[in-house]
N, C-alpha and C. Protein backbone atom coordinates (compact mmCIF):
# COMPACT_ATOMS: atom_id res chain seq x y z
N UNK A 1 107.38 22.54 233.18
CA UNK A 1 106.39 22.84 232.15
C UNK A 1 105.43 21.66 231.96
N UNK A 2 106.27 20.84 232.00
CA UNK A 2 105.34 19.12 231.61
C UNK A 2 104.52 18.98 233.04
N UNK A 3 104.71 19.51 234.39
CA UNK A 3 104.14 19.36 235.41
C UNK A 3 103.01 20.51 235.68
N UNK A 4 103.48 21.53 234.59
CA UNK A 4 102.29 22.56 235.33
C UNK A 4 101.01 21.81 233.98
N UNK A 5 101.45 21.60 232.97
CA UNK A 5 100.10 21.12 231.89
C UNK A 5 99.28 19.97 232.77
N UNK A 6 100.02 18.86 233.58
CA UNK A 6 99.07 17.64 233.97
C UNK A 6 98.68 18.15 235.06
N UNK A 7 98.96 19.89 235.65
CA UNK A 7 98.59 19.90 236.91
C UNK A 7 96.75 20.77 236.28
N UNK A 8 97.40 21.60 235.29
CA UNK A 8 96.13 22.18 234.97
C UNK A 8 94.80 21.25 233.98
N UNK A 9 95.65 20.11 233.45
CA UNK A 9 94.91 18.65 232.96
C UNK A 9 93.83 18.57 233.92
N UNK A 10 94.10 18.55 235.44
CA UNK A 10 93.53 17.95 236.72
C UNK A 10 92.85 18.35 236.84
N UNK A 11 92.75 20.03 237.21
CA UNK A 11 92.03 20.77 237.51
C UNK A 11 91.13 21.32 236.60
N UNK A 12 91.45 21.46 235.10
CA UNK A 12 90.50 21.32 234.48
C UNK A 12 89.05 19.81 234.46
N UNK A 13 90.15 18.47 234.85
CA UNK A 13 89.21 17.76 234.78
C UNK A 13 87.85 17.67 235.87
N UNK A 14 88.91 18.49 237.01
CA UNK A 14 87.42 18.41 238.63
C UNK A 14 86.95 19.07 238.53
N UNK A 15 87.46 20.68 237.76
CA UNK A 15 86.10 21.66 237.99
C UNK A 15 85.73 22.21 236.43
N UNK A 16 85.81 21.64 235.61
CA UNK A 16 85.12 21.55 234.58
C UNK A 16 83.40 20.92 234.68
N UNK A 17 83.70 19.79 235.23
CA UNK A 17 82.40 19.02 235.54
C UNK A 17 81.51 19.79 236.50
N UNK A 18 82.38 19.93 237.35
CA UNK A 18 81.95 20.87 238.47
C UNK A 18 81.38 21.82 238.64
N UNK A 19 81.67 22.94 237.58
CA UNK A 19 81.06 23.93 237.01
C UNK A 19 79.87 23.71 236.00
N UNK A 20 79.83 22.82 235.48
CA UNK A 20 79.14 22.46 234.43
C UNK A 20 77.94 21.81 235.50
N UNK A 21 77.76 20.84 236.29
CA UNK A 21 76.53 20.83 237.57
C UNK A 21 76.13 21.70 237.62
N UNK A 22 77.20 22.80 238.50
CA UNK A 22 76.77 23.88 239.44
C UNK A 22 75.95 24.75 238.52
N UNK A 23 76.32 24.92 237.18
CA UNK A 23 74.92 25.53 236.14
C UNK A 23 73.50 24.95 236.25
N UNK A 24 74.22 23.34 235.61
CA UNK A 24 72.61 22.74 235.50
C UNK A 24 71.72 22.99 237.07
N UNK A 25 72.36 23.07 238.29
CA UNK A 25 71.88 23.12 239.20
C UNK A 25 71.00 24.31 239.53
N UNK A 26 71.85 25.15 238.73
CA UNK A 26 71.38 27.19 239.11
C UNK A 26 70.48 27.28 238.47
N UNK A 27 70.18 26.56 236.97
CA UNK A 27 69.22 26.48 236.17
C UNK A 27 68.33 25.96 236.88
N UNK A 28 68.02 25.05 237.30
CA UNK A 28 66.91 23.88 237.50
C UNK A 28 66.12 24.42 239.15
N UNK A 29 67.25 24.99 239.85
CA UNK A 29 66.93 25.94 241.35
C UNK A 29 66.01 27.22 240.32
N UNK A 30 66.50 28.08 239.25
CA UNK A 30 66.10 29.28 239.26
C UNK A 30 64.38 29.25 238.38
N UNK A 31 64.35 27.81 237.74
CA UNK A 31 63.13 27.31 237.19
C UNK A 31 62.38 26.71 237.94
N UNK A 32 63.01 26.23 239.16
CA UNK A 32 61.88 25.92 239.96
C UNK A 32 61.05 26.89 240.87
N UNK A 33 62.06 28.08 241.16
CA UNK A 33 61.26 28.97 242.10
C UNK A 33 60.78 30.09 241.25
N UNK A 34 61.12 30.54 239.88
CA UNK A 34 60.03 31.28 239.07
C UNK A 34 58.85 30.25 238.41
N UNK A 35 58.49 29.24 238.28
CA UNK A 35 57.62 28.20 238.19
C UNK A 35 56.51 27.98 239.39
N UNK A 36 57.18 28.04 240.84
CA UNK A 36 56.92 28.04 242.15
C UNK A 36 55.86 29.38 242.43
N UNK A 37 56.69 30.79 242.01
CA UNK A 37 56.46 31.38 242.58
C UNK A 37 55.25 32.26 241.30
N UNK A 38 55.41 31.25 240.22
CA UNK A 38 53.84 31.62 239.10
C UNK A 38 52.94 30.92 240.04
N UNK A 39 52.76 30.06 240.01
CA UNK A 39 51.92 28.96 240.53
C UNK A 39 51.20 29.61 242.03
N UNK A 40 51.98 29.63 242.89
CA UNK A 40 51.81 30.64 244.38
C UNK A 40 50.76 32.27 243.71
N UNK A 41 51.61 32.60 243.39
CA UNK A 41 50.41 33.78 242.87
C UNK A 41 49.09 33.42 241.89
N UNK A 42 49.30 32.88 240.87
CA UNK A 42 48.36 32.71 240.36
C UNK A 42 46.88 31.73 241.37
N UNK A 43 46.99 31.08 242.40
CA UNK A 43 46.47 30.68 243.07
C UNK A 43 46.10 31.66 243.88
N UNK A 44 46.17 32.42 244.49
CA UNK A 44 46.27 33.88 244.80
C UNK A 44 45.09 34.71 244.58
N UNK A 45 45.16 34.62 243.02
CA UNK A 45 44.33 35.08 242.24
C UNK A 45 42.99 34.43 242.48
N UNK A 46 43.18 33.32 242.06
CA UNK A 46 42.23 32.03 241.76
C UNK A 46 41.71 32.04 242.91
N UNK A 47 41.66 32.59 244.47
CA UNK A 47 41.53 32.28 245.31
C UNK A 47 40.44 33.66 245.69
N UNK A 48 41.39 34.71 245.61
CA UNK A 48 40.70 35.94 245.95
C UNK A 48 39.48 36.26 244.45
N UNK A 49 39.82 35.75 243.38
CA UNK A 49 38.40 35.46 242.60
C UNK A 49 37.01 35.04 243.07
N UNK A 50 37.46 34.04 243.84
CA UNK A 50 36.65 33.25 243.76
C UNK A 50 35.55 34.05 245.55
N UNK A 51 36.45 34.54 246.01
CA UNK A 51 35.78 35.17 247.29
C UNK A 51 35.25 36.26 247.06
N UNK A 52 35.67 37.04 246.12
CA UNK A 52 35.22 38.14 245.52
C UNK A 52 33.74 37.55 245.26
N UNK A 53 33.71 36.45 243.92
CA UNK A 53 32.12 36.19 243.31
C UNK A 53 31.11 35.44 244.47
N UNK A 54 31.96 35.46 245.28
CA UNK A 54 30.65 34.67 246.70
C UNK A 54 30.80 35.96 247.53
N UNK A 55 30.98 37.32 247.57
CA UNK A 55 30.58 37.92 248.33
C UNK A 55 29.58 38.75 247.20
N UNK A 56 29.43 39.02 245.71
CA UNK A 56 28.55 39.86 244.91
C UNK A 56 27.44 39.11 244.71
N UNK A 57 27.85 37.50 244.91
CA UNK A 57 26.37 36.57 244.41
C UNK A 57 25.36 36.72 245.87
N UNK A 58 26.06 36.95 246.82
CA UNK A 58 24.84 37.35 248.40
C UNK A 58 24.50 38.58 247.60
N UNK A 59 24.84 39.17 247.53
CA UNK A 59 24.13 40.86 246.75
C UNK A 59 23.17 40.49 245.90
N UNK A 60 23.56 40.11 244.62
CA UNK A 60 23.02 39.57 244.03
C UNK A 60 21.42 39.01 244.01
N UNK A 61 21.63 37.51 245.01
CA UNK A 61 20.73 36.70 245.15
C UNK A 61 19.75 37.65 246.24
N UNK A 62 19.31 39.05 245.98
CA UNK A 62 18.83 39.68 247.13
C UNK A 62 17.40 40.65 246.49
N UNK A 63 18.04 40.18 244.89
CA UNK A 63 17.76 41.26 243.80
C UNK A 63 16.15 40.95 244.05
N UNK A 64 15.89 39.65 243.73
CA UNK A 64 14.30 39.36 244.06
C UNK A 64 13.35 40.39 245.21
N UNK A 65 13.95 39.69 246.39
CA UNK A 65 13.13 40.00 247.52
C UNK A 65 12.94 42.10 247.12
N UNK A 66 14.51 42.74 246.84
CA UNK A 66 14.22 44.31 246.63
C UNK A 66 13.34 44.78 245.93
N UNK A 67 13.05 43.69 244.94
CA UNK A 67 11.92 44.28 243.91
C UNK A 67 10.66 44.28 244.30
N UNK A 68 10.64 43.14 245.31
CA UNK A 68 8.98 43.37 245.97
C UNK A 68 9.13 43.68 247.11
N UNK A 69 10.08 44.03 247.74
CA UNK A 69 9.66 45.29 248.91
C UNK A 69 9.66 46.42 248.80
N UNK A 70 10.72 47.18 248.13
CA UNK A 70 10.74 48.67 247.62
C UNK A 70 9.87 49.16 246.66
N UNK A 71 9.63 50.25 246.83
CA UNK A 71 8.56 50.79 245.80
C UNK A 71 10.27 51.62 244.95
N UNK A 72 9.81 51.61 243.81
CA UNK A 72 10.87 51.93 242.80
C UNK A 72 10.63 52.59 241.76
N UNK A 73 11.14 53.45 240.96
CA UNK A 73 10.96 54.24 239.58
C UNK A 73 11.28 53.04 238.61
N UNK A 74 10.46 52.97 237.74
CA UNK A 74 10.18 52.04 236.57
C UNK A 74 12.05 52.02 236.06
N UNK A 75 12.60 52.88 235.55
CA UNK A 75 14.29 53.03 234.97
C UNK A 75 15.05 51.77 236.57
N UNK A 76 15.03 52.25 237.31
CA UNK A 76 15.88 51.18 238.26
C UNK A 76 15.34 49.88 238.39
N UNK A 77 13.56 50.01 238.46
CA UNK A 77 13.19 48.28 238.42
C UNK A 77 13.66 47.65 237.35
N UNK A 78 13.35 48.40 236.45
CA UNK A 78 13.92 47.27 234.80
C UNK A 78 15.72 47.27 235.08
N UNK A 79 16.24 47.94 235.41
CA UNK A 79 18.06 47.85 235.46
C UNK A 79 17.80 46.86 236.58
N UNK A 80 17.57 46.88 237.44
CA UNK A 80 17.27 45.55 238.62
C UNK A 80 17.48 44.11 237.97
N UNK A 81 15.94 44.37 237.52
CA UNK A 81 15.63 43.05 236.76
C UNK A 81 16.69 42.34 235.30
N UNK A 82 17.00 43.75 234.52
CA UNK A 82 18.63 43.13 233.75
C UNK A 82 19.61 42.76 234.16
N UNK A 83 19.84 43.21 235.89
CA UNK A 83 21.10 42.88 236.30
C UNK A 83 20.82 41.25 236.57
N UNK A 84 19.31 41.13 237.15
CA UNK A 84 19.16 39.67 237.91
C UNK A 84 19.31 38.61 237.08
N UNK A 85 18.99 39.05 235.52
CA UNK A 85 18.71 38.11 234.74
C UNK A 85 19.87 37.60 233.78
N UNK A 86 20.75 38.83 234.10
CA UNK A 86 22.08 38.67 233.78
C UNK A 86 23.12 37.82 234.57
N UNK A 87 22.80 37.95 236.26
CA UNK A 87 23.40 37.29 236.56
C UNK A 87 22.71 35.85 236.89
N UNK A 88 21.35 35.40 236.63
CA UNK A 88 21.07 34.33 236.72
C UNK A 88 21.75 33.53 235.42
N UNK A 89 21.70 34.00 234.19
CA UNK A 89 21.99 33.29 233.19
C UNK A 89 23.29 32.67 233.09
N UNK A 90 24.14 33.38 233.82
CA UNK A 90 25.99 33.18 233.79
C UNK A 90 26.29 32.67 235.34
N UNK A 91 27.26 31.77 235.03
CA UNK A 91 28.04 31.48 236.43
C UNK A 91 28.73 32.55 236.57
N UNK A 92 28.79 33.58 237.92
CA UNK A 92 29.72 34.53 238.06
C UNK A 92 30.78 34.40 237.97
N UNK A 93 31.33 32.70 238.22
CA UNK A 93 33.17 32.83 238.35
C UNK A 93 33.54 32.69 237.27
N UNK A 94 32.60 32.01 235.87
CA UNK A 94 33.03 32.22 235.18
C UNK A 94 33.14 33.48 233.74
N UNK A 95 32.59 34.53 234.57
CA UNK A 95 32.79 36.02 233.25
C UNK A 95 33.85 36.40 233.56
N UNK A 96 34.49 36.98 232.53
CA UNK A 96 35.92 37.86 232.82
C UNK A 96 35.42 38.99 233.68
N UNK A 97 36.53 39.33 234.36
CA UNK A 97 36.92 40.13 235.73
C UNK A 97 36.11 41.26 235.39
N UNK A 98 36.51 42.19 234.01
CA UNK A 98 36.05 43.19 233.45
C UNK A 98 34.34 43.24 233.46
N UNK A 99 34.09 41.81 232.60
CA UNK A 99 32.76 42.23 232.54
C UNK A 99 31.54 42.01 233.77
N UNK A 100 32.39 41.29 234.98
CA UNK A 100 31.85 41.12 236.02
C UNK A 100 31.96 42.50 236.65
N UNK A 101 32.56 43.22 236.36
CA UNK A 101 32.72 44.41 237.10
C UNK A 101 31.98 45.41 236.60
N UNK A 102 31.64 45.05 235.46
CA UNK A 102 30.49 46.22 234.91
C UNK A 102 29.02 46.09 235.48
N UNK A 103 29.22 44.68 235.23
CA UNK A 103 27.65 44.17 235.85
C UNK A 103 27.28 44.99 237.46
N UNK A 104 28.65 44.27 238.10
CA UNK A 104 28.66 45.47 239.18
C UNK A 104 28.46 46.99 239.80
N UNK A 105 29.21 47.25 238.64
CA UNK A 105 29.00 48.67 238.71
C UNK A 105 27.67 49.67 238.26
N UNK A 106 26.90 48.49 237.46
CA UNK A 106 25.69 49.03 237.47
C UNK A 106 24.74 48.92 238.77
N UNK A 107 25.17 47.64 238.75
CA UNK A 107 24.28 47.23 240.11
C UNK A 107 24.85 48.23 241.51
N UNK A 108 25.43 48.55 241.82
CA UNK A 108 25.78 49.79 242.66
C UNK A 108 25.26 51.15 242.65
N UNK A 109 25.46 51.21 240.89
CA UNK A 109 24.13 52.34 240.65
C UNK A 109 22.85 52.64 240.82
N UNK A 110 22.11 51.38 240.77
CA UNK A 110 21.38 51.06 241.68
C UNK A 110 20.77 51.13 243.09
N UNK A 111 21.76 50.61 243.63
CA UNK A 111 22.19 50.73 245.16
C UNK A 111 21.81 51.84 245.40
N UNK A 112 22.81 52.73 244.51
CA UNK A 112 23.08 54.24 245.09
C UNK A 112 21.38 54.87 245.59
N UNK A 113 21.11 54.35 244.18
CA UNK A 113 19.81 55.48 243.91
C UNK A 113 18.82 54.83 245.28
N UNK A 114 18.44 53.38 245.43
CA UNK A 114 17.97 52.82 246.21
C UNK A 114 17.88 53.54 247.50
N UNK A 115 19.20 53.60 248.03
CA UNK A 115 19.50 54.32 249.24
C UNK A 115 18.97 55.65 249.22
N UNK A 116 19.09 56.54 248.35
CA UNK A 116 18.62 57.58 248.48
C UNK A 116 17.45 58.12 248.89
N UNK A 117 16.40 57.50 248.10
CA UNK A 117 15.10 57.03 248.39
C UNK A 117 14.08 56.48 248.42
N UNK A 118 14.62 55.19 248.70
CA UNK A 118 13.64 54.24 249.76
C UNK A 118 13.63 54.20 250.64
N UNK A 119 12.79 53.96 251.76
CA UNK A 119 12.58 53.45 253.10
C UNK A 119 13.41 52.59 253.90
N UNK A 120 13.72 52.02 255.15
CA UNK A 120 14.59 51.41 255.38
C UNK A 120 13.41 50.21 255.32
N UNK A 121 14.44 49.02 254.85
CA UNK A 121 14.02 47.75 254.09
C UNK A 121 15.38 47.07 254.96
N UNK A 122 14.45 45.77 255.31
CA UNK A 122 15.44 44.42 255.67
C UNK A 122 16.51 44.26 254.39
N UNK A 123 15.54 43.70 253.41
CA UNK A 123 16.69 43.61 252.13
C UNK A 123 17.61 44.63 252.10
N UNK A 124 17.64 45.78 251.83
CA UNK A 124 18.20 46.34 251.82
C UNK A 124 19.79 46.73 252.77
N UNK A 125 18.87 46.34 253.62
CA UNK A 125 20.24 46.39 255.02
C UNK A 125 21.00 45.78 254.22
N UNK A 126 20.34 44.04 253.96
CA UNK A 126 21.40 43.13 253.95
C UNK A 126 22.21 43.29 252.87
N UNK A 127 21.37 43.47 251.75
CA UNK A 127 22.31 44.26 250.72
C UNK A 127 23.66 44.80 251.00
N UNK A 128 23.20 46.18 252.16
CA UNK A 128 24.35 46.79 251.97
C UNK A 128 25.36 45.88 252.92
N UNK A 129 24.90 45.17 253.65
CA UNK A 129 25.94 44.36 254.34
C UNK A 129 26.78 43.50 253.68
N UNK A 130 26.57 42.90 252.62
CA UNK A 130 27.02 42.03 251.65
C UNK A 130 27.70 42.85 251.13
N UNK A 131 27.54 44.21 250.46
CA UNK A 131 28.61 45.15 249.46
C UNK A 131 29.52 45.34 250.16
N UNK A 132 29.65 45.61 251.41
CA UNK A 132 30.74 46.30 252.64
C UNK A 132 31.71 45.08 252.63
N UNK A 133 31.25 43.71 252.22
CA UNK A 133 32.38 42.51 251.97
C UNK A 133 33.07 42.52 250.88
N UNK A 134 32.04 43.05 249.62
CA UNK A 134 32.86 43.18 248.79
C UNK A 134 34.23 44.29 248.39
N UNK A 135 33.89 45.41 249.21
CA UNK A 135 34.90 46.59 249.42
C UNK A 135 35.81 46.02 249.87
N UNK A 136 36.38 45.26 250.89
CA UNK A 136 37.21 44.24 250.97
C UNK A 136 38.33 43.24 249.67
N UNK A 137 37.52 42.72 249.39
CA UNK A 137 37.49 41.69 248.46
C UNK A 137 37.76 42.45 247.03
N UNK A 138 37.10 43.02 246.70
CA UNK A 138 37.62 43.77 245.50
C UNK A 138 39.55 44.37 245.26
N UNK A 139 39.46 44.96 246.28
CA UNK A 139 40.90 45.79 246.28
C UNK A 139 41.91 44.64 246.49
N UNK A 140 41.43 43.51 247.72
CA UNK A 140 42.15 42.19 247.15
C UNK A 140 42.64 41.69 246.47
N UNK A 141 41.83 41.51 245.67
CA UNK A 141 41.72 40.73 244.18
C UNK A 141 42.63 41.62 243.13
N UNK A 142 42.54 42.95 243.16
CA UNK A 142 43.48 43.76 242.36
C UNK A 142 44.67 43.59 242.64
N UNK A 143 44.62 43.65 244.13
CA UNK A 143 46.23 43.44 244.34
C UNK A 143 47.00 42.32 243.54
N UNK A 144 45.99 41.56 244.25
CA UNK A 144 46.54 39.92 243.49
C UNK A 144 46.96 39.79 242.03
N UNK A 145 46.10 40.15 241.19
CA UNK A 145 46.38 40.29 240.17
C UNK A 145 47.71 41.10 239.95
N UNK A 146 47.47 42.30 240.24
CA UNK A 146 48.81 43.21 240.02
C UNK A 146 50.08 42.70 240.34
N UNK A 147 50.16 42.07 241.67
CA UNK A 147 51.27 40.92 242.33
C UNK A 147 51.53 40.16 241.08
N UNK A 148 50.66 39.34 240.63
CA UNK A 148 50.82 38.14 239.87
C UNK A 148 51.72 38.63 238.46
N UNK A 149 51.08 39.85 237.99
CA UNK A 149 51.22 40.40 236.64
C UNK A 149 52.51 40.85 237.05
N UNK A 150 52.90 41.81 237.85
CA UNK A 150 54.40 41.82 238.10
C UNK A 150 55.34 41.15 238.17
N UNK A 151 55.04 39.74 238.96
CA UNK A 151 56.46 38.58 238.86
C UNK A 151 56.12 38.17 237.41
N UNK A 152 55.36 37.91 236.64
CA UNK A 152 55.06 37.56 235.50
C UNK A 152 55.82 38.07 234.52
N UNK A 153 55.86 38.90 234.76
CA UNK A 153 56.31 40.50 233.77
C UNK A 153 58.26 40.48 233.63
N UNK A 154 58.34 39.91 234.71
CA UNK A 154 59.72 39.99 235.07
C UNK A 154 60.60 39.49 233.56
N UNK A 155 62.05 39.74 233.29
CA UNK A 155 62.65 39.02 232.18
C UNK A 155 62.33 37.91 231.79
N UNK A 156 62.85 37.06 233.01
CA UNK A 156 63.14 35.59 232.73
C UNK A 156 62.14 35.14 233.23
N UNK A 157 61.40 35.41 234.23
CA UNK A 157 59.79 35.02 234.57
C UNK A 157 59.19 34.88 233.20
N UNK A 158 58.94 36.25 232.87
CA UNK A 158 58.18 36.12 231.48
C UNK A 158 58.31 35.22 230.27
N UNK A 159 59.25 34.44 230.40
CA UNK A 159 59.83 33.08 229.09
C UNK A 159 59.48 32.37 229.73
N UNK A 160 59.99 32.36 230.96
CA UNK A 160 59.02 30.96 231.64
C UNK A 160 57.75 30.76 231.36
N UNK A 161 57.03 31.73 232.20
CA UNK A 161 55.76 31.65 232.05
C UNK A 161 55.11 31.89 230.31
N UNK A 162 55.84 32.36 229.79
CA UNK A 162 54.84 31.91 228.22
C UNK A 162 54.89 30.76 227.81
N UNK A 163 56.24 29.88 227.92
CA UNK A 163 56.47 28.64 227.73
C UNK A 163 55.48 27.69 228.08
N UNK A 164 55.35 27.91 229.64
CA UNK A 164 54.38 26.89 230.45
C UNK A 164 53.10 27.36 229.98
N UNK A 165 53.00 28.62 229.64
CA UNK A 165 51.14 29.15 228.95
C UNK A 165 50.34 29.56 230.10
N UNK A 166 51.32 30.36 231.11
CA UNK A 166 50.42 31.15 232.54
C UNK A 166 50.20 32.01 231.82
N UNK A 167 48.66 32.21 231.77
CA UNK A 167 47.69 33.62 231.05
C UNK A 167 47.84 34.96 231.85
N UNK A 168 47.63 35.87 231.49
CA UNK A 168 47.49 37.20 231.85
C UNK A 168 46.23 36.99 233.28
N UNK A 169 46.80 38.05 233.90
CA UNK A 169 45.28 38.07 234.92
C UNK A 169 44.65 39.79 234.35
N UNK A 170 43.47 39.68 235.05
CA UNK A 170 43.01 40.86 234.56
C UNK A 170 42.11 41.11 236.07
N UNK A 171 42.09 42.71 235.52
CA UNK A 171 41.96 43.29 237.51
C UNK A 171 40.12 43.46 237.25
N UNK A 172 40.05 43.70 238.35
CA UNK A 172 37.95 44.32 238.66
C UNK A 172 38.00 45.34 238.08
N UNK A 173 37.75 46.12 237.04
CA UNK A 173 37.49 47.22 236.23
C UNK A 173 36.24 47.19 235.72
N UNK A 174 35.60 48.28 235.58
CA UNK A 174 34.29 47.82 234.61
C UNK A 174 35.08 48.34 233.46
N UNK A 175 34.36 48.22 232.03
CA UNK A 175 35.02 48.68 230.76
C UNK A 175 35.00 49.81 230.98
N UNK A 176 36.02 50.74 229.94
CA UNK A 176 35.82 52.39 229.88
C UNK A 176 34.51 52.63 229.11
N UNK A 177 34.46 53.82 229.67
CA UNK A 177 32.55 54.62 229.51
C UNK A 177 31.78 53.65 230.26
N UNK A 178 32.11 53.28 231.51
CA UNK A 178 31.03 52.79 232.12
C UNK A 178 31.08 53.27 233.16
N UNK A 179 31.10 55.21 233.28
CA UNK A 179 30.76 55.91 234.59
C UNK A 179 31.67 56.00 235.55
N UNK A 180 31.90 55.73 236.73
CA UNK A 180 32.41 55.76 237.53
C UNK A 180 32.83 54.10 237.68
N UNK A 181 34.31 53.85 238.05
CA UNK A 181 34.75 52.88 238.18
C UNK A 181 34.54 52.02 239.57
N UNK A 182 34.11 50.86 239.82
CA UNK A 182 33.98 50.02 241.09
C UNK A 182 34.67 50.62 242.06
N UNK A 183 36.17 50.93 241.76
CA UNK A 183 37.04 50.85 242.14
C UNK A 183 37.40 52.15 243.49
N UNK A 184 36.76 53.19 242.52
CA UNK A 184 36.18 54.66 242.57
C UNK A 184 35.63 54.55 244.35
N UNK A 185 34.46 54.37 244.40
CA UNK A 185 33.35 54.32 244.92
C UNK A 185 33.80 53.65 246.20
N UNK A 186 34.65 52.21 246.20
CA UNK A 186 34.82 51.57 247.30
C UNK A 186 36.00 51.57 248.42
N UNK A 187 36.33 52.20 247.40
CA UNK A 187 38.14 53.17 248.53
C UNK A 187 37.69 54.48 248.84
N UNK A 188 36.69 54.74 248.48
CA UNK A 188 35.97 56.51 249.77
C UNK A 188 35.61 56.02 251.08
N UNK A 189 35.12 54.50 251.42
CA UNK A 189 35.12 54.21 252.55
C UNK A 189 36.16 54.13 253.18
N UNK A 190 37.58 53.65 252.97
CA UNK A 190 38.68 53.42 253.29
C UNK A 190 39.21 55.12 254.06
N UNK A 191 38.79 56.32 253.22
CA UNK A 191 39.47 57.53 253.60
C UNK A 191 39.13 57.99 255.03
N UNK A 192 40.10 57.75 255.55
CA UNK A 192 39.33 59.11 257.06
C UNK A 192 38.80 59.92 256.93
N UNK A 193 37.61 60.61 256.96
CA UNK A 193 36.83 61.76 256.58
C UNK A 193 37.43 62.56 257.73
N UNK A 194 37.65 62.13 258.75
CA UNK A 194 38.04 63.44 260.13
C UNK A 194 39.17 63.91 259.47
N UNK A 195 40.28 63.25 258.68
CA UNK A 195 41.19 64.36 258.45
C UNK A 195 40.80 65.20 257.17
N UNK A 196 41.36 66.25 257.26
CA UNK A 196 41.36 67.34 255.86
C UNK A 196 42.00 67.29 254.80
């Protein structure tokens, strides 16, 4: 009896401690790779943001030259000229996602009508060559976000990350009632039209 107490004395004394590491360890492993793996996505984000607003500012910076080559209905020159002056006044990377996407989505409206009927125009090409990057880049960027917002979201992710103060991401949307969504418009290219 006196031999089994100093035997379990022992063994309490090696893996008491032992156990008590192997926590702090599981802790400090499971905070480093939900910490790791905020950081990894949110860069992600920060990344495909930022390629997103350098493929709409070539669009963008195009707005000039369209206004004096196309002949235009007075309603699209003035939306032209609000979009240009809108986006001259603001750094693009820095408006929220949302309201960059409205801006967008007008300016597409635009586009639309443009294409319909005007003439073929240099600007214009390039225009549309620049949007065809952003169809890309857009659905990107959602992902990313959505990625990000999901590990975020997680239980114990989510204490982490409020603790440390990782913000919400927010996707390319224009606001609601603003027509048809970006989003809409740039995944009809994506569809195979040959199938039914």
């Amino acid at each position: 009896m006196v031999f089994m107490n100093k035997t379990g004395e022992i063994l309490l004394a090696i893996f008491l401690p032992l156990g008590v590491f192997l926590l702090i360890a599981l802790f400090f492993y499971l905070f480093g790779n939900v910490y790791n793996g905020l950081v990894k996505r949110r860069q992600r984000v920060e990344h495909s943001w930022y390629e997103l607003t350098k493929s709409l500012k070539r669009a963008y910076e195009m707005i000039p030259s369209l206004l004096q080559e196309i002949k235009m209905d007075k309603k699209t020159r003035g939306e032209l000229t609000d979009i240009y002056k809108r986006y001259s006044s603001v750094e693009l990377q820095s408006l929220p996602p949302q309201e960059a996407a409205s801006l967008d989505a007008s300016f597409q409206e635009c586009l639309d009508q443009l294409n319909r009927v005007a003439k073929k125009s240099d600007s214009l090409e390039f225009v549309n060559e620049s949007r065809k990057m952003a169809k890309f880049s857009i659905p990107l960027y959602n992902h990313n976000v959505h990625d990000y917002q999901k590990f975020k979201g997680m239980l114990v992710n989510r204490r982490i990350a409020k603790w440390l103060g990782f913000k919400d991401g927010e996707e390319f949307l224009p606001r609601r009632g603003h027509g048809d969504t970006t989003i809409d418009f740039r995944l009809d290219d994506f569809i195979d039209k040959s199938q039914g």
